[in-house]
Protein backbone atom coordinates (compact mmCIF):
# COMPACT_ATOMS: atom_id res chain seq x y z
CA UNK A 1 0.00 0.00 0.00
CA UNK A 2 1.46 3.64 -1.34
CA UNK A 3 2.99 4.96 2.09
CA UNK A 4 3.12 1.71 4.24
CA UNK A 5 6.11 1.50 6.07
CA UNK A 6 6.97 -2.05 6.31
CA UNK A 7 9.97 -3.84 7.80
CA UNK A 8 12.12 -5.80 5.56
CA UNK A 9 11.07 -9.75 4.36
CA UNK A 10 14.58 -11.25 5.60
CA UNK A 11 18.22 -9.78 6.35
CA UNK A 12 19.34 -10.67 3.12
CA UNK A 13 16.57 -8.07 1.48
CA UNK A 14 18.85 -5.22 3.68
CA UNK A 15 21.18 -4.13 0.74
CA UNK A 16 24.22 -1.77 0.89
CA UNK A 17 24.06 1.54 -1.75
CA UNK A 18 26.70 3.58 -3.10
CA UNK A 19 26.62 7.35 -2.92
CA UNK A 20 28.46 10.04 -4.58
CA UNK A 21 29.91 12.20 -2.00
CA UNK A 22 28.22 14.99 -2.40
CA UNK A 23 25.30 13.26 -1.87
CA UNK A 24 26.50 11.70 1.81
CA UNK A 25 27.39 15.56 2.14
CA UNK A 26 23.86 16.69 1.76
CA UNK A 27 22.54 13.66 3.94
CA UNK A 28 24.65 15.23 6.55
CA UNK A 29 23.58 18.13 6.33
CA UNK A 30 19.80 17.23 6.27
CA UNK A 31 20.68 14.92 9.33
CA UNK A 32 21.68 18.22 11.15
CA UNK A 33 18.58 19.77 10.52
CA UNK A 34 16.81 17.15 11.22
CA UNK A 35 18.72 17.06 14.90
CA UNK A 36 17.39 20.92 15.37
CA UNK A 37 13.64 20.43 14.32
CA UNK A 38 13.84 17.05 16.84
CA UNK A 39 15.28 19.92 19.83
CA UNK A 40 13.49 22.66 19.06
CA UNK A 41 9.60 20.22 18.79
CA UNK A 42 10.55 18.95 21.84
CA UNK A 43 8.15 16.04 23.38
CA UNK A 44 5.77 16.86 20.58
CA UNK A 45 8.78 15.08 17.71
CA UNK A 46 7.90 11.62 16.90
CA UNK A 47 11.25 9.95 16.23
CA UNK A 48 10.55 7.51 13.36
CA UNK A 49 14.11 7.66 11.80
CA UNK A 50 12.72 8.92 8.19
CA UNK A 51 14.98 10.80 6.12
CA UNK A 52 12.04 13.05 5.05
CA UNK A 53 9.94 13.82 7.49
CA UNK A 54 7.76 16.69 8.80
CA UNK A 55 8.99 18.94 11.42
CA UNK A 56 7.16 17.22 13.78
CA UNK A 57 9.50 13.62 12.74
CA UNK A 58 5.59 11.93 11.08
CA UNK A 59 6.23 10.84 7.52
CA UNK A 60 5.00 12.98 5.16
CA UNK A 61 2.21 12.70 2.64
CA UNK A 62 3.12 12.03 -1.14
CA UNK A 63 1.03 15.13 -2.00
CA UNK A 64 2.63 17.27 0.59
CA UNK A 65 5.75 16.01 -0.21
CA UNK A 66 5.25 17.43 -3.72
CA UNK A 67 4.07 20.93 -2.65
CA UNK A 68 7.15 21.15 -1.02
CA UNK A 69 9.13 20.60 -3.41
């Protein structure tokens, strides 16, 4: 189901990626943002450990996600 977060089948389905480094650079970066939104929400952050999240650490909506953007 579109936006079902689901664990993974087996260990062997976890895969390792490569990255340009700019592009671990910019994860980095969003990482430390993400670290200030989670401080400054406070109790009200939900810490789901999504790369894109709201402010508030929920996942975000494919159609919000695209008025973002």
């Amino acid at each position: 189901m579109l936006g079902e977060i689901q664990e993974l089948k087996s260990d062997s389905a976890r895969r390792p990626i490569s990255l340009p480094k700019a592009t671990v650079d910019e994860l980095k970066k969003h990482k430390s943002i993400l670290q200030h939104e989670k401080s400054t929400a406070g109790a009200s952050y939900e810490d789901s450990g999504l790369v894109v999240c709201t402010r508030y650490g929920t996942k975000v909506l494919p159609r919000n996600l695209n008025r973002t953007l």
